[in-house]
Protein backbone atom coordinates (compact mmCIF):
# COMPACT_ATOMS: atom_id res chain seq x y z
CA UNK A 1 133.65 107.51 103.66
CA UNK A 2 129.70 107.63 103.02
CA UNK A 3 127.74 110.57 104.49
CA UNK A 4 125.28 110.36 107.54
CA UNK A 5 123.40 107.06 107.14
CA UNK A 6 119.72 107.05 106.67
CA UNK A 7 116.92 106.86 108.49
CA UNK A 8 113.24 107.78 109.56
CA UNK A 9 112.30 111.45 110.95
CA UNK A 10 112.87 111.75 114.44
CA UNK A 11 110.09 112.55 116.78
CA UNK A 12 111.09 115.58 119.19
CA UNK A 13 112.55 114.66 122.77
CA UNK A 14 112.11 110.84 122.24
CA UNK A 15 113.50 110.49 118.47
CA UNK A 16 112.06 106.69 117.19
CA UNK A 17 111.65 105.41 120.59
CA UNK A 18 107.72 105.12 120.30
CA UNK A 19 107.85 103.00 117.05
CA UNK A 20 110.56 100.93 118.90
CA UNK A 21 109.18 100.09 121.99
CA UNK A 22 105.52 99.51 119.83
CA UNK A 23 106.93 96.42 118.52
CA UNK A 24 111.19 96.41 118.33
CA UNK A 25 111.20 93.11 116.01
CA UNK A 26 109.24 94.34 113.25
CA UNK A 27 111.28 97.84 113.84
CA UNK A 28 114.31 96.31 113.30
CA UNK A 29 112.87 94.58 110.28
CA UNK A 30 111.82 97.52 108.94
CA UNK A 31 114.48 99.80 109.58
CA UNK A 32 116.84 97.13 107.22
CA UNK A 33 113.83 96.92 104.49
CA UNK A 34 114.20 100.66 104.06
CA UNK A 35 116.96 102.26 104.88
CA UNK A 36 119.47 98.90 104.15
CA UNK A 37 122.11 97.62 105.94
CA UNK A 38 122.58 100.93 107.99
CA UNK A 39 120.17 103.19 109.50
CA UNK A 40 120.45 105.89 112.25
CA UNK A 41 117.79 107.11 114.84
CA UNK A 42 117.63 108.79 118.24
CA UNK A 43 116.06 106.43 121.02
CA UNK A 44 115.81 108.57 123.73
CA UNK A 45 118.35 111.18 123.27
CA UNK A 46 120.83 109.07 122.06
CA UNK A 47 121.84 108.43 118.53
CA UNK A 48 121.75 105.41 117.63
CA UNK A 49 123.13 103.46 114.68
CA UNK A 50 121.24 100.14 113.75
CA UNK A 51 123.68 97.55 111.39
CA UNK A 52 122.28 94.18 110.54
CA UNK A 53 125.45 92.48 108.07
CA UNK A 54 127.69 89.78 109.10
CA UNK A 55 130.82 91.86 108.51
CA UNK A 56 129.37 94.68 110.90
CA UNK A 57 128.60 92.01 113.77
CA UNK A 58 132.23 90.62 113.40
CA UNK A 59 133.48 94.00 113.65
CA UNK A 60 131.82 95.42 116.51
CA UNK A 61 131.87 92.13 118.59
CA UNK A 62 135.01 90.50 117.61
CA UNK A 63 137.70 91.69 115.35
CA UNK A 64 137.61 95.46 117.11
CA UNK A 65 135.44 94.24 120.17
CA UNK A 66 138.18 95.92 122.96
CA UNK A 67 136.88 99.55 121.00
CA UNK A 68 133.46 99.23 122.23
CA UNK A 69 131.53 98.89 125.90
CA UNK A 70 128.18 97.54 126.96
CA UNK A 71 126.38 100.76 126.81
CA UNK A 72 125.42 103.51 129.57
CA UNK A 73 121.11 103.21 128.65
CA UNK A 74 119.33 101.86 131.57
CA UNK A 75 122.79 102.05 133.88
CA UNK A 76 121.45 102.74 137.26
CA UNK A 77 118.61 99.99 136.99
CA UNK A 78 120.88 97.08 135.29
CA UNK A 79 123.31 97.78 138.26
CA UNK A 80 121.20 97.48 140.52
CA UNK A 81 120.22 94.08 139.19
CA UNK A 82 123.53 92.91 138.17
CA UNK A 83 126.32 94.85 139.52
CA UNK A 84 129.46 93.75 138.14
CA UNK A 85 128.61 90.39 136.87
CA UNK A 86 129.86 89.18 133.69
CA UNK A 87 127.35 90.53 132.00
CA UNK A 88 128.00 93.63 132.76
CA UNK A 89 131.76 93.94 133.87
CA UNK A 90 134.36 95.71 131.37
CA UNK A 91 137.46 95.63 130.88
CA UNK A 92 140.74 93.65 132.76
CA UNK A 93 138.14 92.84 135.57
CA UNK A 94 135.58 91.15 133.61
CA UNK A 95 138.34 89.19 131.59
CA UNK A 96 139.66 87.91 135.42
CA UNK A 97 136.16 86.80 136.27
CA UNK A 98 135.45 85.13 132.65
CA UNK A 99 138.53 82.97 133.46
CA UNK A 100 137.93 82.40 137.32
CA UNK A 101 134.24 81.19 136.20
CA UNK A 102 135.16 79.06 133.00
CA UNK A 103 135.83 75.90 134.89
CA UNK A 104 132.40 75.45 135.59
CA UNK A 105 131.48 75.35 132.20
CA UNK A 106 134.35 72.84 131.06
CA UNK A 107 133.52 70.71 128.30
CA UNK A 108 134.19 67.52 130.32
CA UNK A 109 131.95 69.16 132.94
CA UNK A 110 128.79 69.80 130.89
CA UNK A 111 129.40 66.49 130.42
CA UNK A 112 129.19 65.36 133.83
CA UNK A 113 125.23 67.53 134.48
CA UNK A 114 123.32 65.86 131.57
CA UNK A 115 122.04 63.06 133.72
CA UNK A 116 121.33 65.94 136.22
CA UNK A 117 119.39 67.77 133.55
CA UNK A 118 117.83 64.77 132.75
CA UNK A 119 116.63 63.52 135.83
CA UNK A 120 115.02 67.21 136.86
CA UNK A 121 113.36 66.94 133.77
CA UNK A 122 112.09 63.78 134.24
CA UNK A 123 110.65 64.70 137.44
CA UNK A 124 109.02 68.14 135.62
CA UNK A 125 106.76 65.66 133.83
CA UNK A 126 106.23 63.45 136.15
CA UNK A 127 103.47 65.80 137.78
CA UNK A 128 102.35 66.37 133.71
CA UNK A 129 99.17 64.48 132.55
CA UNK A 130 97.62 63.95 129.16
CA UNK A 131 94.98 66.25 128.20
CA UNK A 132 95.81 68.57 130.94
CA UNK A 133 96.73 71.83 129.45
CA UNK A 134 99.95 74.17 130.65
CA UNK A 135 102.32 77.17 129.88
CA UNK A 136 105.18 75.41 127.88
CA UNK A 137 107.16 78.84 129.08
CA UNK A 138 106.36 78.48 132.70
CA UNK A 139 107.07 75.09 132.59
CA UNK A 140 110.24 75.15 130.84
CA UNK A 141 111.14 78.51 133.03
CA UNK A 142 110.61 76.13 135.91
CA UNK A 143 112.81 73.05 134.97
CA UNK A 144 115.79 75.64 133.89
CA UNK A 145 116.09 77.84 136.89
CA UNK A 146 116.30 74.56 138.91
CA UNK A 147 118.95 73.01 136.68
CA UNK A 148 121.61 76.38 136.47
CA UNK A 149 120.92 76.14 140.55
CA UNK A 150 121.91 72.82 140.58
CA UNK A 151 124.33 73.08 138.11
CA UNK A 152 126.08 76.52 139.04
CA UNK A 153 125.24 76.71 143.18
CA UNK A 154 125.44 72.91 143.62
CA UNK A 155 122.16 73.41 145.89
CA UNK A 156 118.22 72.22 144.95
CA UNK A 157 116.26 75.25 144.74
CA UNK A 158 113.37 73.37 146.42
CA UNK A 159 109.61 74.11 145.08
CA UNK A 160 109.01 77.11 147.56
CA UNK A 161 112.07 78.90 146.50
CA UNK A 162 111.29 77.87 142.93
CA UNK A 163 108.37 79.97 143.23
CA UNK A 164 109.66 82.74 145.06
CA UNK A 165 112.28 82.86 141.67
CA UNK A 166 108.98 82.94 139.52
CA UNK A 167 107.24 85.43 140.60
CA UNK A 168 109.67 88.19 140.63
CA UNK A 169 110.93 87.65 137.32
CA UNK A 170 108.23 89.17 136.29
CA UNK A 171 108.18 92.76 137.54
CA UNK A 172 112.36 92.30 136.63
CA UNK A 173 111.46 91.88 132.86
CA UNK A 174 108.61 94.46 132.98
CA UNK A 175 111.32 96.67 134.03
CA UNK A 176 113.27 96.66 130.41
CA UNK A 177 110.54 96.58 128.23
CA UNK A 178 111.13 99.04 125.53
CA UNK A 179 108.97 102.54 127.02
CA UNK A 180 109.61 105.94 125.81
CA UNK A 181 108.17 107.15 129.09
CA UNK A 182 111.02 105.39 131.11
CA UNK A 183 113.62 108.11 129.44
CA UNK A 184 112.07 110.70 131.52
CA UNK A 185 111.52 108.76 134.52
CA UNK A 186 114.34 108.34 137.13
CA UNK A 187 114.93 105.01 138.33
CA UNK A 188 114.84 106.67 142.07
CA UNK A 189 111.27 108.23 141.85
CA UNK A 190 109.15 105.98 143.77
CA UNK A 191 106.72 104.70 141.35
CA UNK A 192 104.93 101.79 141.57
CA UNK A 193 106.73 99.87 139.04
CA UNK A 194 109.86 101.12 140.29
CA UNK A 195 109.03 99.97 143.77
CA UNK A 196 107.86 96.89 142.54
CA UNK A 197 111.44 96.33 140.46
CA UNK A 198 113.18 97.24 143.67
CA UNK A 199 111.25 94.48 146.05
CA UNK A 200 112.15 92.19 143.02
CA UNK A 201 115.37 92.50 143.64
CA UNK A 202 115.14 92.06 147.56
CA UNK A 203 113.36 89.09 146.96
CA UNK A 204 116.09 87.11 144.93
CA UNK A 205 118.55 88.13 146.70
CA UNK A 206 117.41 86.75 150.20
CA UNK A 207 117.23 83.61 147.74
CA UNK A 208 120.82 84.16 147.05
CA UNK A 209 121.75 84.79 150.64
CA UNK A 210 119.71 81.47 151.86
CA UNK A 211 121.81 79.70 149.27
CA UNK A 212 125.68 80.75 150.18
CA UNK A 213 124.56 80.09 153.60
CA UNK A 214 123.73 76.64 152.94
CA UNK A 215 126.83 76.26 151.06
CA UNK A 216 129.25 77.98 153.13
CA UNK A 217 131.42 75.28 154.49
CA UNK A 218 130.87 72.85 151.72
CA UNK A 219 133.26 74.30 149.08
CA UNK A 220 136.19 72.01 148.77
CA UNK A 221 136.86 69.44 145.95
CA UNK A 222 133.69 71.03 144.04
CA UNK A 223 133.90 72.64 140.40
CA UNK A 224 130.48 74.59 140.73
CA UNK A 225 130.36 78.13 140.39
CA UNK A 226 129.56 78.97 143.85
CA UNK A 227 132.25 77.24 145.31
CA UNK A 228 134.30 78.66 142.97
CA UNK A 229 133.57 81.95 143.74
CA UNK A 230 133.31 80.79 147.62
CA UNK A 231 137.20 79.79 147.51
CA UNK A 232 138.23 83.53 145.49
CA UNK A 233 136.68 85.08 149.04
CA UNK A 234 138.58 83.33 151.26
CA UNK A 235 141.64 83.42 149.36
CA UNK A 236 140.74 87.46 149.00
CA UNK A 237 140.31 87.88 145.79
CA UNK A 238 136.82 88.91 145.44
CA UNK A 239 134.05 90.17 148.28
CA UNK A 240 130.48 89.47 149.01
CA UNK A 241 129.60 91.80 146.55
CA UNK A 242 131.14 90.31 143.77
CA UNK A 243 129.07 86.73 144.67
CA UNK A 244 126.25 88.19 144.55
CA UNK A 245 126.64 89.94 141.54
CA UNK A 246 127.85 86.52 139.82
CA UNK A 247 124.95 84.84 141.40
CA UNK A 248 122.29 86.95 140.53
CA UNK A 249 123.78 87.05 136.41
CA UNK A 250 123.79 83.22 136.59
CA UNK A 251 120.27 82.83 138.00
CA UNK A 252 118.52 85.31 135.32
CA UNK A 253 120.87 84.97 132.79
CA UNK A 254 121.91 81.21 132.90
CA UNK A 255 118.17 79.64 132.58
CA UNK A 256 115.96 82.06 130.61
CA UNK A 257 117.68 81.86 127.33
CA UNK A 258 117.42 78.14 127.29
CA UNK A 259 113.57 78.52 128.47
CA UNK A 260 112.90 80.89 125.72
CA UNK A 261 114.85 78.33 123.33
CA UNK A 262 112.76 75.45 124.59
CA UNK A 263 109.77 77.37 124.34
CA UNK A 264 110.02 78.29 121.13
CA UNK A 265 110.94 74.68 119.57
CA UNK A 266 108.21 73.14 121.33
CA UNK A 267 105.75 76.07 119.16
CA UNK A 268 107.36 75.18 116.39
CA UNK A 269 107.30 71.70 116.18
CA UNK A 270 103.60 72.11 117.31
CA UNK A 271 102.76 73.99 114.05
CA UNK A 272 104.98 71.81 111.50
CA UNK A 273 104.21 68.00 112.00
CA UNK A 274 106.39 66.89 109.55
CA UNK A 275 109.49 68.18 111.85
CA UNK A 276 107.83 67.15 115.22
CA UNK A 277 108.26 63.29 113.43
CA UNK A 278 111.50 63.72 112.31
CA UNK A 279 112.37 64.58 115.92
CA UNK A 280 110.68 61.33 117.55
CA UNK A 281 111.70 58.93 115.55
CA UNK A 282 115.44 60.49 116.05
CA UNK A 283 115.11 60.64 119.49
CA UNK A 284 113.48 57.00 119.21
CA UNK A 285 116.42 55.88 117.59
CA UNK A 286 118.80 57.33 119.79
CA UNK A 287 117.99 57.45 123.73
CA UNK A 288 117.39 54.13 125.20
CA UNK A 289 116.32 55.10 128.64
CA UNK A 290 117.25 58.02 129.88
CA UNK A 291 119.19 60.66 127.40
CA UNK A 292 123.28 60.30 128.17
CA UNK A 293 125.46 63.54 127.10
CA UNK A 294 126.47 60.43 123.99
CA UNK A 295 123.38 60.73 122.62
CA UNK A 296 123.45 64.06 122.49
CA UNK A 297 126.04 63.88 119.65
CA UNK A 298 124.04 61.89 118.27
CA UNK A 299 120.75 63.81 118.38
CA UNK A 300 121.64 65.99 114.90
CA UNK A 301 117.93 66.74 114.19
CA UNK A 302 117.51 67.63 116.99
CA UNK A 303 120.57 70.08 117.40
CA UNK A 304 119.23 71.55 113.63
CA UNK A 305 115.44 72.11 114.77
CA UNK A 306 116.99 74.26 118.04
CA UNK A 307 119.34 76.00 115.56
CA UNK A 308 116.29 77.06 113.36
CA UNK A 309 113.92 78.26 116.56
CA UNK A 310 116.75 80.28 117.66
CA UNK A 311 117.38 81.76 114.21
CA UNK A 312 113.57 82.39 114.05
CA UNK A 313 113.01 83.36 117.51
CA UNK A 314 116.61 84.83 119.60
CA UNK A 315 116.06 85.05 122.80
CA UNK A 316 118.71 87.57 122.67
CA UNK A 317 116.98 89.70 119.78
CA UNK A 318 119.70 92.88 119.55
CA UNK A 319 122.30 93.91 121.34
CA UNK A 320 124.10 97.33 121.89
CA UNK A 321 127.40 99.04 122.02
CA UNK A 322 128.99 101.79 122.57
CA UNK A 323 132.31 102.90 121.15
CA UNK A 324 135.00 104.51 123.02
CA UNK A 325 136.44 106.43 120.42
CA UNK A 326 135.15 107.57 116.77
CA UNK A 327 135.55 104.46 114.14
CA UNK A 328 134.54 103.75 110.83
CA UNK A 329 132.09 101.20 110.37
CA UNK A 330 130.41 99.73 106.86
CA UNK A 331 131.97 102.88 105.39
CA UNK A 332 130.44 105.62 107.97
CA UNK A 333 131.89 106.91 110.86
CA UNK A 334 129.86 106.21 113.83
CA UNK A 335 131.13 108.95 116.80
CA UNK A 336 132.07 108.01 120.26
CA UNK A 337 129.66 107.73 122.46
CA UNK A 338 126.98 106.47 120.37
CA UNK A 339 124.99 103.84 120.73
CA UNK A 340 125.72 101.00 117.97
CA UNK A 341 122.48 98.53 117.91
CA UNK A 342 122.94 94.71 116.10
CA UNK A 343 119.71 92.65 115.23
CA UNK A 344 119.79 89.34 115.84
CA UNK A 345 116.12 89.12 114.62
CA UNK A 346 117.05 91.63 111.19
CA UNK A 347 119.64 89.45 110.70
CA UNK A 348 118.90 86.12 110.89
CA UNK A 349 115.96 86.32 108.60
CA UNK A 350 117.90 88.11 106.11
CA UNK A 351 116.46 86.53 102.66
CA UNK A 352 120.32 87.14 102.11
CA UNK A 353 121.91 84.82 104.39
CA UNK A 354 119.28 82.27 104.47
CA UNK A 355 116.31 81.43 101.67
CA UNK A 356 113.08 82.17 102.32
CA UNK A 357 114.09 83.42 106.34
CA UNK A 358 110.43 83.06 107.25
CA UNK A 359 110.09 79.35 107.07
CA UNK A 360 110.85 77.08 109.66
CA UNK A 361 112.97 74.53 107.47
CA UNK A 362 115.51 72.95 109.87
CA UNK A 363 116.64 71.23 107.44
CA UNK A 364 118.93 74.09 106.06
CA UNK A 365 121.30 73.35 108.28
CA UNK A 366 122.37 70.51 106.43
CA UNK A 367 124.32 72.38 104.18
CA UNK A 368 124.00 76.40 105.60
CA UNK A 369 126.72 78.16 103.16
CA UNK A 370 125.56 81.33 105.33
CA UNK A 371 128.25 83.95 106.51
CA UNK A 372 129.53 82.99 110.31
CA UNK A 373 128.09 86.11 111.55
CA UNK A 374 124.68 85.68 110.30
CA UNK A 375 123.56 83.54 112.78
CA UNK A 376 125.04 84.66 116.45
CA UNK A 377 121.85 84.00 118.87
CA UNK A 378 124.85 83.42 121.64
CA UNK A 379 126.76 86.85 120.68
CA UNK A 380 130.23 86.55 119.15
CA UNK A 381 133.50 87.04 120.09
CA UNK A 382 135.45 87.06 123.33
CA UNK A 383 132.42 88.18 124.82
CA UNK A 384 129.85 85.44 123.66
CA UNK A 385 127.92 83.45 126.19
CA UNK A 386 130.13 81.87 128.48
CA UNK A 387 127.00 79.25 128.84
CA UNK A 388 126.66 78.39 125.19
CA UNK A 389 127.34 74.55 125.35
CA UNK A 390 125.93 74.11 128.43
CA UNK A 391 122.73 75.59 127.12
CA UNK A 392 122.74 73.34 123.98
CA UNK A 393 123.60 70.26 125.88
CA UNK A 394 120.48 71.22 128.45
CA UNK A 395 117.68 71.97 125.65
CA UNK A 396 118.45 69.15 123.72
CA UNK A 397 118.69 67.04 126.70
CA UNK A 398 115.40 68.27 127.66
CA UNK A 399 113.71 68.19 124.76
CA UNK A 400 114.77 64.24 124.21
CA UNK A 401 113.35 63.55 127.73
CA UNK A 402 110.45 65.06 126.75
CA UNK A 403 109.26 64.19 123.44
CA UNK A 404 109.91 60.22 124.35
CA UNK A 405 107.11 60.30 126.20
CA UNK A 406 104.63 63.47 124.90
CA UNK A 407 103.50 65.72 122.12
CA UNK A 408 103.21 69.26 123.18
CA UNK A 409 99.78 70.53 121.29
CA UNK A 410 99.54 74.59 121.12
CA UNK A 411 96.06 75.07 122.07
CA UNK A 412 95.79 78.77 120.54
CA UNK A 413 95.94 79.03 116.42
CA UNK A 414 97.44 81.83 114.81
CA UNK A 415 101.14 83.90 114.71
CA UNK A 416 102.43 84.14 117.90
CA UNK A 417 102.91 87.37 119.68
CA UNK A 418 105.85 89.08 120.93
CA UNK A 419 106.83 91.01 123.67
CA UNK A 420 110.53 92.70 124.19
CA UNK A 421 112.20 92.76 127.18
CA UNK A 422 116.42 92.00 127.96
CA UNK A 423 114.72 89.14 126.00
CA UNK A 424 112.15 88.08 123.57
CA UNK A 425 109.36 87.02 125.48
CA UNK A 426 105.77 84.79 124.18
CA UNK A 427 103.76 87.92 125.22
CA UNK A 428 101.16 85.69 126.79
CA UNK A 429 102.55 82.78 127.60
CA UNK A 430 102.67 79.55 125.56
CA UNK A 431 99.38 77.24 126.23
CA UNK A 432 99.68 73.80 125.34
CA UNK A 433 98.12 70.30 125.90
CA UNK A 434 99.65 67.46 126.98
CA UNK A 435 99.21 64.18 124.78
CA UNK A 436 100.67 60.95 125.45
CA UNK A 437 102.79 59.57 122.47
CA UNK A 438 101.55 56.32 121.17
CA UNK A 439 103.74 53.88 119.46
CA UNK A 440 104.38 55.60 116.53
């Protein structure tokens, strides 16, 4: 077994915290350019071992996944958000909630909500004209957090509520932005960030009250996830708790991924022309009318260009474990108790795994002869996104609706900037201008 791994020289009390939450993609980055394809740090007071291989991702998340747990960082302010969702749960009870909540995301399902998707999108653009300029990540933040209510409550969100839903997302992602000063801070001292995360909270959650309401006595012969959940109460398997925790996982968790996705495609195929054709005249091609959950089989460009924003820019860009017990990984032996940290952003532009990782070439996916775990934007594993097909089917649903009609210009030149949060966030938004598409 190899000795301690390397890494930088930890600052006192809060270790490599500061050059983390400065900018955590280029740490992470870094960290591998160094130190390899292991490298250990404190954040906080915790150390922390950063691994950015395939073999160490199928490790950690599948082949010994039942050795690890999410971790115990940022416990008291996560469950307060989520509770015992499935993002969070462990253990026997998570694996009886994964199953309860799987047949809303049947394949045959999905199936059944593209017209949905469709259709909300179509009215999205509807109130879009050419030359007017918006924020792609507002907009697409907009048109997802109405589909996964639709989708997963079986209830329209409605415009006010819509915007109720905006506005606290912000102070919620504020809230797990990487900050060294948050280590020191308790999540009960009444600050006014804290107090501001806290009113978040309230303010989603009457949502999610106004919602079961409405549904209460409609929850027979439906598959959603609400009614699911709706029958488990009165059959006693789960409380009110439990729905709300679900609910509130599903209504941050279940749309911003596929907004970030979205967002990112459409400033991609903004800066590379030659990929913004090869998706119209596909989607030309394909959708007559409105697109069908066919064509979306059919859309393989398409499905390739949302591969390559997603390998460029993860919404998900690292995720963290703990183990329960000592255990041996990539030849060191990372304690119990740790905290075990996987890149998606290290690793997916690994000139390793995929040539020249800083070029937007969806066309690699033609023949990628990557390693499976090089590329694992939805996590891996029994614990991967439970939402992973329905998020493909909605962003390339949504981005064939769109593009028949417009071209999404980026009004702003120059690299795009970052901003970390539970997910990788445009730091200032996404400004584009609308332009009708001609007959190419």
């Amino acid at each position: 077994m190899h000795p301690q791994p390397p890494g930088p020289q930890d600052l006192p009390l809060v270790g490599a915290t500061p050059y983390y939450a400065r900018d955590p993609f280029r740490f992470a980055t870094d960290m591998r350019d160094a130190y390899g394809d292991v490298a250990t740090f404190r954040l906080g007071r915790q150390q922390t071992y950063l691994f950015t291989t395939p073999t160490a991702v199928e490790q950690v998340l599948v082949n010994d996944a039942d050795r690890f747990r999410k971790p115990d960082f940022q416990t008291d302010a996560m469950e307060e958000l989520l509770g015992q969702g499935l993002l969070l749960s462990e253990g026997p009870f998570w694996r009886e909630m994964r199953q309860l909540a799987q047949p809303a995301f049947a394949p045959d399902r999905v199936a059944d909500l593209a017209d949905m998707m469709a259709e909300r999108t179509e009215s999205l653009i509807e109130r879009w004209a050419p030359g007017e300029v918006r924020d792609v990540e507002a907009e697409m933040a907009r048109l997802t957090v109405g589909i996964i209510v639709d989708a997963m409550f079986g209830a329209d969100l409605g415009p006010a509520r819509t915007r109720v839903v905006q506005k606290n997302l912000e102070p919620l992602g504020r809230r797990f932005e990487p900050d060294p000063r948050r280590a020191v801070v308790p999540d009960w001292l009444p600050t006014p960030e804290n107090r501001e995360y806290h009113a978040a909270i309230e303010n989603l959650e009457d949502v999610i009250d106004e919602i079961v309401a409405e549904r209460r006595d409609s929850i027979e012969e439906r598959d959603d996830l609400l009614s699911i959940l709706l029958r488990a109460r009165r059959d006693g398997e789960i409380g009110d708790r439990q729905i709300r925790d679900e609910l509130m996982t599903m209504l941050l968790a279940g749309h911003d991924t596929t907004a970030l996705a979205l967002t990112y495609g459409w400033y991609l195929l903004s800066e590379h022309p030659e990929a913004e054709r090869k998706v119209h005249e596909e989607v030309d091609a394909v959708v007559d009318g409105r697109p069908t959950f066919a064509d979306v089989r059919e859309l393989t460009y398409v499905r390739k260009m949302l591969d390559e924003a997603m390998r460029l820019y993860p919404p998900v860009y690292a995720m963290f474990r703990q183990p329960d017990q000592d255990i041996e990984i990539e030849g060191y032996e990372v304690p119990a108790e740790s905290l075990v940290m996987l890149s998606q952003w290290a690793t997916h532009r690994d000139p390793r795994y995929f040539e020249d990782p800083e070029t937007f070439k969806p066309e690699r996916w033609d023949d990628s002869d990557h390693p499976t775990y090089a590329y694992f934007p939805f996590g891996a594993g029994p614990r991967s996104c439970i939402g992973k097909q329905f998020s493909l089917t909605e962003a390339t649903i949504v981005l064939a609706t769109i593009a028949s009609e417009y071209r999404l210009n980026r009004v702003d030149d120059g690299e795009l900037e970052l901003r970390g949060s539970l997910t990788m966030h445009p730091a200032d938004g996404v400004d584009v201008e609308i332009e009708q598409r001609e007959n190419d």
